[in-house]
Protein backbone atom coordinates (compact mmCIF):
# COMPACT_ATOMS: atom_id res chain seq x y z
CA UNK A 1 104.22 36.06 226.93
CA UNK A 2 100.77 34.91 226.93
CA UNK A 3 99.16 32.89 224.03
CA UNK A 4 95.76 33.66 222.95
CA UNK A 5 93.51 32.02 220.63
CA UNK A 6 91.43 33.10 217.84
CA UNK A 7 88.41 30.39 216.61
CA UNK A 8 86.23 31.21 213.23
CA UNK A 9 83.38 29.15 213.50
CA UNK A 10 80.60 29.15 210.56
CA UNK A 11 77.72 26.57 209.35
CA UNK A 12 79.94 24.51 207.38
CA UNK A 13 83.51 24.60 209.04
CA UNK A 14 85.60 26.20 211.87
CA UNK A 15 89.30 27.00 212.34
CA UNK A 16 91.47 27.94 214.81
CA UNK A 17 94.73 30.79 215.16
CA UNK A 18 97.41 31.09 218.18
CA UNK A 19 99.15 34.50 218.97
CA UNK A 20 102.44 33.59 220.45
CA UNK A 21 105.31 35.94 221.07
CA UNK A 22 103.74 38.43 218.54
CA UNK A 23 103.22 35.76 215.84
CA UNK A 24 100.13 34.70 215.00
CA UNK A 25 99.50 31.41 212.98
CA UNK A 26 96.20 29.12 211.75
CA UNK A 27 96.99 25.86 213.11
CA UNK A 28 96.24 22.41 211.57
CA UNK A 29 94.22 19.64 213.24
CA UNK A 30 95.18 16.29 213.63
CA UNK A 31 94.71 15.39 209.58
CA UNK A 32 96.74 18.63 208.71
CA UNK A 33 94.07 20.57 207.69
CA UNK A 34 93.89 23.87 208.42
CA UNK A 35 90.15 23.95 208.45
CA UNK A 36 88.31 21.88 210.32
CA UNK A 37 84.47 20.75 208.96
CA UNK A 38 81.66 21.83 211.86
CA UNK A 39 80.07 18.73 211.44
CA UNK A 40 79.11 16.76 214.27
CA UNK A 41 78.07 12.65 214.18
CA UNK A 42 76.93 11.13 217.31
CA UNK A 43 77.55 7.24 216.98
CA UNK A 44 76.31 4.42 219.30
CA UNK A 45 79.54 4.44 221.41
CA UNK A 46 81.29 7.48 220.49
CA UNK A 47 80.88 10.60 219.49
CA UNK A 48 83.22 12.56 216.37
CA UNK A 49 83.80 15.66 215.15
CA UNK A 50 85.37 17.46 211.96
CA UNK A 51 86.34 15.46 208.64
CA UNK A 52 85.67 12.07 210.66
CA UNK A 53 81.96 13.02 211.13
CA UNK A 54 81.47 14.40 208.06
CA UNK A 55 83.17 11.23 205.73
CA UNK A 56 80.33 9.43 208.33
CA UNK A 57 77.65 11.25 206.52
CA UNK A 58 76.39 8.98 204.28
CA UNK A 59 76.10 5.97 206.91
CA UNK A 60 75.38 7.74 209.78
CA UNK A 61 73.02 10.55 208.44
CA UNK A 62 70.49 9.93 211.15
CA UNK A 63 73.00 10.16 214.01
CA UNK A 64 75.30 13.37 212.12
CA UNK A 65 74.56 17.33 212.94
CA UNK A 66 75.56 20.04 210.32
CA UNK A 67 74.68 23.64 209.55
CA UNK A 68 74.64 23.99 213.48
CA UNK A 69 75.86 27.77 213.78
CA UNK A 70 73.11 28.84 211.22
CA UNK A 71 70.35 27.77 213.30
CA UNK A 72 71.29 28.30 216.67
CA UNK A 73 69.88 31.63 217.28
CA UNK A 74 66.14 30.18 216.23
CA UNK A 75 63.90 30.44 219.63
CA UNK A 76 60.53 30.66 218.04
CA UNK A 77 60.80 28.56 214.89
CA UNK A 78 63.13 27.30 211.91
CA UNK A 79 62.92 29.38 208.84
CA UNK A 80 62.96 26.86 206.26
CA UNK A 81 66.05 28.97 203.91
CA UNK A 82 67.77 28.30 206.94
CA UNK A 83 68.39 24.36 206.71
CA UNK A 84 69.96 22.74 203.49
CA UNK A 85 67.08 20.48 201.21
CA UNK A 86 67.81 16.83 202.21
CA UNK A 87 70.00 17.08 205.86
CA UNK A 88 68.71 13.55 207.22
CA UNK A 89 68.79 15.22 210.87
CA UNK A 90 66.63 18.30 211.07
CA UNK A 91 66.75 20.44 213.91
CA UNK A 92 63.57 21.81 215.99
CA UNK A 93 62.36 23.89 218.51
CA UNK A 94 62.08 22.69 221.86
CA UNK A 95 61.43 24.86 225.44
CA UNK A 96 62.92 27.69 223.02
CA UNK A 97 66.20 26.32 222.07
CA UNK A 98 67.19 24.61 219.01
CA UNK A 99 67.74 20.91 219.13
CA UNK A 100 67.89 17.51 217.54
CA UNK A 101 66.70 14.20 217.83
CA UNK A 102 70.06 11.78 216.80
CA UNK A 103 69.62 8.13 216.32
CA UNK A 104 72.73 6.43 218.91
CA UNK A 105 72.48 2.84 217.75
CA UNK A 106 68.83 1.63 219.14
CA UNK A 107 68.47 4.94 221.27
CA UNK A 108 67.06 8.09 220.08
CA UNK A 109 68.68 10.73 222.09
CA UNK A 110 67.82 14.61 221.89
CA UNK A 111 71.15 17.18 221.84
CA UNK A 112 70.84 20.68 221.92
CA UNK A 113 73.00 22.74 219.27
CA UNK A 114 74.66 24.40 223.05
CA UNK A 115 75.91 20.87 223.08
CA UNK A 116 76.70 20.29 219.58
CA UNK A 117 78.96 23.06 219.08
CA UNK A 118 80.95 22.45 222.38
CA UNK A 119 81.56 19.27 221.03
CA UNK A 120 83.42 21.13 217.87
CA UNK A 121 84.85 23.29 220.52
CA UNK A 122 86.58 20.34 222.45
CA UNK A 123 88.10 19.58 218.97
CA UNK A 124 89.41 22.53 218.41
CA UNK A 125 90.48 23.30 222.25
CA UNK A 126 92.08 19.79 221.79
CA UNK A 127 94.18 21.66 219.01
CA UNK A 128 94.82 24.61 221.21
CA UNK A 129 96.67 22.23 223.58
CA UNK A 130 99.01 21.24 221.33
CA UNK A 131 100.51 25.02 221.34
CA UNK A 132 100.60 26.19 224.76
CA UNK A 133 101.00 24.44 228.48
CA UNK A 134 98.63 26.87 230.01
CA UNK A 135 95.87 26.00 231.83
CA UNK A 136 93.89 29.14 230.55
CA UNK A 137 92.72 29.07 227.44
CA UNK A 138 91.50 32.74 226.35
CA UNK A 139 89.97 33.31 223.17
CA UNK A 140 88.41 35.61 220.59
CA UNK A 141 85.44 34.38 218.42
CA UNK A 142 84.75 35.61 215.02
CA UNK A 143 81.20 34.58 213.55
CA UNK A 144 79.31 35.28 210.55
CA UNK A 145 77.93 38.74 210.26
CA UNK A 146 74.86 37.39 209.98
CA UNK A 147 74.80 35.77 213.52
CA UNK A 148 71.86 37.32 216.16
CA UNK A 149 72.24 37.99 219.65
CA UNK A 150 71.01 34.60 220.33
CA UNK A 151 73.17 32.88 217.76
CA UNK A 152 76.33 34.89 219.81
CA UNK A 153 74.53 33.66 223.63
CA UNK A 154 74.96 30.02 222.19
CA UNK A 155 78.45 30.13 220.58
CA UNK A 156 79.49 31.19 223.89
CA UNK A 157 78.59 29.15 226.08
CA UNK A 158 79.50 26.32 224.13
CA UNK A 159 82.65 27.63 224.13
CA UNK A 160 83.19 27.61 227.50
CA UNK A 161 81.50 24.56 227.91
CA UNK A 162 84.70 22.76 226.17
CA UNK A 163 87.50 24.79 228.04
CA UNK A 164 87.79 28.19 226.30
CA UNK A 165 87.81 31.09 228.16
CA UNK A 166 85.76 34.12 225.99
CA UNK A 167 87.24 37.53 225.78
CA UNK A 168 85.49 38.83 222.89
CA UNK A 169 82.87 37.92 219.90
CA UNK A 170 83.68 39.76 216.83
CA UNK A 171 81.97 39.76 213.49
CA UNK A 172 83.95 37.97 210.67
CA UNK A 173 83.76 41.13 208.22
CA UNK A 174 85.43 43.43 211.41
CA UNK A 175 88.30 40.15 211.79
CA UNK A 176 88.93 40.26 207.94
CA UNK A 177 89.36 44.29 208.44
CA UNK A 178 91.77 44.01 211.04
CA UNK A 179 93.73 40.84 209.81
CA UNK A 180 94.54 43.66 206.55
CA UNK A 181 95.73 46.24 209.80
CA UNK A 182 93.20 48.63 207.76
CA UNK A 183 91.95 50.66 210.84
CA UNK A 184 95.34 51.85 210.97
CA UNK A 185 94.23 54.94 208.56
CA UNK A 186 93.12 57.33 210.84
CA UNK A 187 93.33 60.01 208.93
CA UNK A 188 90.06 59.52 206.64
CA UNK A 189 86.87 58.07 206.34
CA UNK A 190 87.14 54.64 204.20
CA UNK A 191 84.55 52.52 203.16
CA UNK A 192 85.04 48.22 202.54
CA UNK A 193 83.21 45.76 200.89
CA UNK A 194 83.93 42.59 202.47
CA UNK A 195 82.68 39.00 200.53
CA UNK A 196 82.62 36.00 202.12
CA UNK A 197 81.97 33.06 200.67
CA UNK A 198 81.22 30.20 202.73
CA UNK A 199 79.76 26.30 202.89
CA UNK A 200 75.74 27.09 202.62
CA UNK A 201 75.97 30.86 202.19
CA UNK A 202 77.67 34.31 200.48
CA UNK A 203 77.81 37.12 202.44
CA UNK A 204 78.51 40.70 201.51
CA UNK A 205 79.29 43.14 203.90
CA UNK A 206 80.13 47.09 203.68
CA UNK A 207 82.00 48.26 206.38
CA UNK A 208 82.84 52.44 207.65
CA UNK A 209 86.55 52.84 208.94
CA UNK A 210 86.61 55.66 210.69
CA UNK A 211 89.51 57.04 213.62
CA UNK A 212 90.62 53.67 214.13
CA UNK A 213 87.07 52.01 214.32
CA UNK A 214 85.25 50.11 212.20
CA UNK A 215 81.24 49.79 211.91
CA UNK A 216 79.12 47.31 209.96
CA UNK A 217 76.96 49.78 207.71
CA UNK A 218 74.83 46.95 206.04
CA UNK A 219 75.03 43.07 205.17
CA UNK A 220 73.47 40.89 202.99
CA UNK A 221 73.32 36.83 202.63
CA UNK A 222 72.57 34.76 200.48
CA UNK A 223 72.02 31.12 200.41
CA UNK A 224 71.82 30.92 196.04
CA UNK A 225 74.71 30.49 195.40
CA UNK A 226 77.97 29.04 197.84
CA UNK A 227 80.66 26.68 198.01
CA UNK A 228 79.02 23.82 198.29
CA UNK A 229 76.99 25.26 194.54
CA UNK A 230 80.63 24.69 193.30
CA UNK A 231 81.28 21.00 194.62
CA UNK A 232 77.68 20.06 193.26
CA UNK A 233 78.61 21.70 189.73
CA UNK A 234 82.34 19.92 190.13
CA UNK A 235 80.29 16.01 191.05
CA UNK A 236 77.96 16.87 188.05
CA UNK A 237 81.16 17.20 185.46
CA UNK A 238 83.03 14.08 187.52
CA UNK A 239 80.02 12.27 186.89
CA UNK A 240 79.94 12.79 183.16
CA UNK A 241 83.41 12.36 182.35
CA UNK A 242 83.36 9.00 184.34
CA UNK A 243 80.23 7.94 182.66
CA UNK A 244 81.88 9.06 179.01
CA UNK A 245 85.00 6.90 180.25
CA UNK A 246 83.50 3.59 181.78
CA UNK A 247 79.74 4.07 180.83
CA UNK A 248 78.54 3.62 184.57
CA UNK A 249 77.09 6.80 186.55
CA UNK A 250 78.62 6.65 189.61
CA UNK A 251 75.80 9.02 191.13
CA UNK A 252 73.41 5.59 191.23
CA UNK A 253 75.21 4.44 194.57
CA UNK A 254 75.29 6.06 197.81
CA UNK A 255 78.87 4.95 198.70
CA UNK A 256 80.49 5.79 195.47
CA UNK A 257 78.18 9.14 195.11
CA UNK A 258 80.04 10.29 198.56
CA UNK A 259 82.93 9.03 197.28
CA UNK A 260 82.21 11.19 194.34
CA UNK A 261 81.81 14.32 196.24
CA UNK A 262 84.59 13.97 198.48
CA UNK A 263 86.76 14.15 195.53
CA UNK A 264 85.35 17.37 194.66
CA UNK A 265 85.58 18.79 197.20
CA UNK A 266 89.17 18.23 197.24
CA UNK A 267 89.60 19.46 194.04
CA UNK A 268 88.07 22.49 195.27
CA UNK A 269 89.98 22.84 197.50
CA UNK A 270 93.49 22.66 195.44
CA UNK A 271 91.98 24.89 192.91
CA UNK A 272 91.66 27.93 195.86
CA UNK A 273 95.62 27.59 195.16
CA UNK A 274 96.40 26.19 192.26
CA UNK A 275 95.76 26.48 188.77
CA UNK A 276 94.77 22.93 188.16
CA UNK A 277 93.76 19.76 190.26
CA UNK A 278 94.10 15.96 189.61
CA UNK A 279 91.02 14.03 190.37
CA UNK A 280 91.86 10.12 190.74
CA UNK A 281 88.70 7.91 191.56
C-alpha cells in the first residue's frame, strides 16, 4: 500500500503524520518530539533547523529566521502586527518576495522565506524517510486558515524544493474537521467552531458541514493573546519564585534568561497533559 504524508506547518512550529496500511500516526523527529519548532538559524558553516535553531536563538539571533509562514504571503509590504516586537532578524520586501538579510559569520547573505521553509521541509522530509523506502514522497499540507494565496504559492514550492511531492493544501480548521470524521453526517446541516491556538496567534474559525463538505464561513486571528503569552506569564512567575528563593533575578542575563524560558516552555508543554509540571533550574 502506498504511504502518504501529512505536514502542519504554522509560524511557530511544524509536524509531520504518515498513513500506512490504513494507520495514520504523528511521527517524532530525531529528539522525540512530536512537534518540530519552524525556526530556522543559518550559521557560518552550517545551517539548522527545529529545536537546534531555536536553543541557537539567543547567540545566533542575527543569523536565526522565525515566524516565516506568517509573512510569506507579503509582496507589497510587512504589516507591522505581522512580526513579533524584538525578532533580531526582520524580514523585508525585495523584487516582491519576502526575504532576509542573515549574518553567516563575516558574510551577510540574503535568503528568501521560499528558501527558508524548504529548509524546515528537508527536516521534516528527512523524518519522512525514516517510514517508508519510496522514492516518492506525496503529501498533503495543512496551513493556518489565515494563509493567502501567496502564503499557499510559497509553502509549495518550498515543499517541493526539499523532496515532497504536493497533492493537496488544506486549511487547518477543514484538517481538524476531518481528523473528528465529522463530514460523515450527511444527513444535516452542522455548524463548527474550530480554535486554534498557536505560537504568535489564536485563531477562531466557524465552519458549514454540509453533504459531506465542509466550507470556511468566517475566521478571525488574533495576535493578543497566544502560546507564547503563556510561556512569558510562566518566565515572569519562574523569575519571582527564583528571586524569592536565591535573591538573584535570573532575567538580568541573556544566557540564563533563555535558559529561563526554555524551562517554560517545557512546563508548558507537560501541563497540555498533565496536571502538574516540575521545573528544575
Amino acid at each position: 500500500m502506498s504511504v502518504f504524508f501529512g505536514v502542519y506547518l504554522g509560524s511557530s512550529s511544524s509536524c509531520i503524520a504518515v498513513c500506512k496500511d490504513g494507520k495514520i500516526e504523528v511521527v517524532a523527529n530525531a529528539g522525540g518530539e512530536r512537534v518540530t519548532p519552524a525556526v530556522v538559524g543559518f550559521y557560518e558553516t552550517e545551517v539548522v533547523t527545529g529545536c537546534a535553531a531555536k536553543q541557537g536563538i539567543i547567540r545566533h539571533g542575527p543569523s536565526t529566521v522565525q515566524n516565516i509562514l506568517r509573512v510569506a504571503g507579503s509582496t507589497t509590504e510587512i504589516e507591522e502586527s505581522l512580526v513579533p516586537a524584538g525578532l533580531p532578524c526582520q524580514p523585508i520586501i525585495e523584487k516582491g518576495q519576502v526575504v532576509y538579510s542573515v549574518q553567516r559569520g563575516d558574510k551577510t547573505v540574503t535568503v528568501t522565506a521560499e528558501k527558508a521553509l524548504a529548509y524546515l521541509f528537508a527536516q521534516l522530509k528527512g523524518i519522512a524517510l525514516t517510514h517508508t523506502s519510496e522514492t516518492s514522497l506525496p503529501v498533503v499540507l495543512s496551513l493556518p486558515s489565515w494563509s493567502s494565496e501567496k502564503t499557499c504559492v510559497v509553502a509549495r514550492k518550498a515543499a517541493e524544493l526539499a523532496g515532497f511531492s504536493v497533492h493537496k493544501i488544506i486549511s487547518q480548521p477543514a484538517a481538524s474537521v476531518m481528523a473528528y470524521n465529522l463530514l460523515d453526517n450527511n444527513k444535516e446541516t452542522s455548524y463548527i467552531v474550530v480554535l486554534h491556538g498557536g505560537g504568535t496567534t489564536v485563531t477562531g474559525s466557524v465552519l458549514e458541514v454540509s453533504g459531506g463538505l465542509a466550507s470556511l464561513k468566517e475566521t478571525i486571528t488574533t495576535s493578543a493573546v497566544a502560546g507564547d503569552s503563556l510561556t512569558n506569564l510562566i518566565v515572569k512567575h519562574l523569575a519571582k519564585e527564583f528571586y524569592m528563593k536565591y535573591k538573584g533575578d535570573p532575567l538580568e542575563n541573556k544566557r540564563s534568561r533563555r535558559k529561563l524560558y526554555n524551562a517554560a516552555e517545557n512546563c508548558k508543554h507537560v501541563l497540555s497533559t498533565m496536571a502538574t509540571s516540575q521545573v528544575r533550574l
